[in-house]
N, C-alpha and C. Protein backbone atom coordinates (compact mmCIF):
# COMPACT_ATOMS: atom_id res chain seq x y z
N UNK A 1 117.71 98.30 113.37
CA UNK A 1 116.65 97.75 114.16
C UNK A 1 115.62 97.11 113.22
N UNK A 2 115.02 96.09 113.66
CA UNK A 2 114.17 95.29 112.97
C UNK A 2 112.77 95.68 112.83
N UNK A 3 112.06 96.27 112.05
CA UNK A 3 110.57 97.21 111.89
C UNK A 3 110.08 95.65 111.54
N UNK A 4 110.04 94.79 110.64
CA UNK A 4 109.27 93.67 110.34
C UNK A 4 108.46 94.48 109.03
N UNK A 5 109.38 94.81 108.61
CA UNK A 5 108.47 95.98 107.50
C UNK A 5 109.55 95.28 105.88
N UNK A 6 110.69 93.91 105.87
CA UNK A 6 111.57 94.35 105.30
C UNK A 6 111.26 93.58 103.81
N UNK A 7 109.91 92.88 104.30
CA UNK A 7 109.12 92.31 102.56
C UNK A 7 108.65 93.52 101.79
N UNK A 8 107.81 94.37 102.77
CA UNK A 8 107.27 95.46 101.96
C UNK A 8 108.56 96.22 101.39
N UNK A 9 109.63 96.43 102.27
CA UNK A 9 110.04 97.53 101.60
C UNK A 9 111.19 97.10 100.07
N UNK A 10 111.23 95.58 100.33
CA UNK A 10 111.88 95.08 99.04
C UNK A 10 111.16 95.22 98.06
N UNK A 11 109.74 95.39 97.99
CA UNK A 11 108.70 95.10 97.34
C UNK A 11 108.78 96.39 96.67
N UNK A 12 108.92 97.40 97.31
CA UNK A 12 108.76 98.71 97.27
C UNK A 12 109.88 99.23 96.24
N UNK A 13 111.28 98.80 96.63
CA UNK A 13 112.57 98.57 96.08
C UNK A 13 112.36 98.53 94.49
N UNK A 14 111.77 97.02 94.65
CA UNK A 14 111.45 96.55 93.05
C UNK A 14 110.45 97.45 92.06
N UNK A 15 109.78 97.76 92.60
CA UNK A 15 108.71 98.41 91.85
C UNK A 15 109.25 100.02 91.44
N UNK A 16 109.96 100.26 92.01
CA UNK A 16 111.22 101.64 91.82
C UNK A 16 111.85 100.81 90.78
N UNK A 17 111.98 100.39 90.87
CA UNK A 17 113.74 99.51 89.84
C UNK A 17 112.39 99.65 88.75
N UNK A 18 111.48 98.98 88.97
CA UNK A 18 110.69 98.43 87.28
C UNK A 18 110.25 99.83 86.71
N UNK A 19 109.63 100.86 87.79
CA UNK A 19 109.31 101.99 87.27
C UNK A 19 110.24 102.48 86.24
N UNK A 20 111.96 102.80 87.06
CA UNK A 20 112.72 103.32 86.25
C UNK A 20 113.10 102.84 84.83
N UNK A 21 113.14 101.40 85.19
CA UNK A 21 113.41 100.96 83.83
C UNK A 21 112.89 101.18 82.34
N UNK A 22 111.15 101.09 82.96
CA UNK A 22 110.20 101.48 81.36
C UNK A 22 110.42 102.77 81.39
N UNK A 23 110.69 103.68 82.08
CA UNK A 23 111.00 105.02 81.99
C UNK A 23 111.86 105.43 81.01
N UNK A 24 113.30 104.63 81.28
CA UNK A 24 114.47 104.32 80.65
C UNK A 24 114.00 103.68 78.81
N UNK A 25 113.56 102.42 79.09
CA UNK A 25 112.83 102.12 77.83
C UNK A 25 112.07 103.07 76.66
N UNK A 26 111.21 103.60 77.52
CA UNK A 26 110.51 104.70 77.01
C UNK A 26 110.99 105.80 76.20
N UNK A 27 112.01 106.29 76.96
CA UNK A 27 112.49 107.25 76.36
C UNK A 27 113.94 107.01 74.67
N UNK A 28 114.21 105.74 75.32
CA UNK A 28 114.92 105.38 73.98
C UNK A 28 113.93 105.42 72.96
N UNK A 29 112.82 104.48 73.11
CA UNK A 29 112.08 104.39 71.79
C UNK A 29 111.52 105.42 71.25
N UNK A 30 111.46 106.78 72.37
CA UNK A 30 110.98 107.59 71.75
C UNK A 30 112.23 108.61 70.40
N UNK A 31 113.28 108.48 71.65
CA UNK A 31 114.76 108.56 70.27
C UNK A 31 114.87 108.15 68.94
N UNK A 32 113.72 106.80 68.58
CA UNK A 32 114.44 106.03 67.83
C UNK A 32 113.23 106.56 66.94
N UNK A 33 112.50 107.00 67.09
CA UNK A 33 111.25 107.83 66.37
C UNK A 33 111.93 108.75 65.90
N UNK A 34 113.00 109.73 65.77
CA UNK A 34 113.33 110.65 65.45
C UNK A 34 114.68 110.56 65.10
N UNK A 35 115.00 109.44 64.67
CA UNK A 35 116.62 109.44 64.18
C UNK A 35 117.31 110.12 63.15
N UNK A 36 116.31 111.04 61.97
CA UNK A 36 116.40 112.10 61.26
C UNK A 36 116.73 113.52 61.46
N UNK A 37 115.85 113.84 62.51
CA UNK A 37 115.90 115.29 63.19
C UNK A 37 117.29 115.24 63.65
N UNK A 38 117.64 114.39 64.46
CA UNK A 38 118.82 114.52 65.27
C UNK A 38 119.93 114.24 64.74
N UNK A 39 119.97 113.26 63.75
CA UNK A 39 121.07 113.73 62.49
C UNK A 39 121.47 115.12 61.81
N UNK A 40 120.70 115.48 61.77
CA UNK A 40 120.77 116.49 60.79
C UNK A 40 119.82 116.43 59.38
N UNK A 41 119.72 115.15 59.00
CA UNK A 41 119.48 115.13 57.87
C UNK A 41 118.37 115.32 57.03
N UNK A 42 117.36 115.55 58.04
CA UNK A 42 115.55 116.36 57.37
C UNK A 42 115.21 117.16 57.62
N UNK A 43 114.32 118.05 56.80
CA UNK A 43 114.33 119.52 56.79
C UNK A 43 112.98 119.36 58.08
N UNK A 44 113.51 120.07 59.00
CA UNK A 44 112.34 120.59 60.31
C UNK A 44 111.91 121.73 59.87
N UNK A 45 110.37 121.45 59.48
CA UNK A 45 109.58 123.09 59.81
C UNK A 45 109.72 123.56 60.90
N UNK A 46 110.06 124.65 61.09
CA UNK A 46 110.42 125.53 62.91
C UNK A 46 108.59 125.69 63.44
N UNK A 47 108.24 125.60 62.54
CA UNK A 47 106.81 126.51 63.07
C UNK A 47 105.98 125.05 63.72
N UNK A 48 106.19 123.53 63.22
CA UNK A 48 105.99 122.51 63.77
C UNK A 48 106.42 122.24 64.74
N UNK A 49 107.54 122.60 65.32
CA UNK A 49 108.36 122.36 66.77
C UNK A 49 107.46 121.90 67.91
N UNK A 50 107.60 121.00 68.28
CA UNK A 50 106.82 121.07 69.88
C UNK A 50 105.13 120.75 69.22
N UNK A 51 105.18 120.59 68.52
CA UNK A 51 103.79 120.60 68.18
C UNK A 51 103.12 118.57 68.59
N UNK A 52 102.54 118.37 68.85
CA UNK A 52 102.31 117.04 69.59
C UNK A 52 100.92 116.39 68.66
């Protein structure tokens, strides 16, 4: 059935899609900050963990 609602909700659509994407973005670059740790190959202080 036709609400007349179907600009907004494409609108709505898109802005989901763009959200996810920098989300997506985001989190790679934050990967790419740490390509050592996750190798293996630098010594992690344990007591630094989580530390921000």
């Amino acid at each position: 059935m036709y609400t007349g609602t179907l600009i907004e909700e494409l609108i709505a659509t898109v802005e989901r899609a763009e959200k996810h994407a920098r989300a997506v973005k985001a989190a790679v670059e934050l990967e790419n900050w740490y390509p050592v740790t996750h190798s293996g190959l630098g010594a992690v202080e344990q007591n630094l963990l989580g530390v921000r």
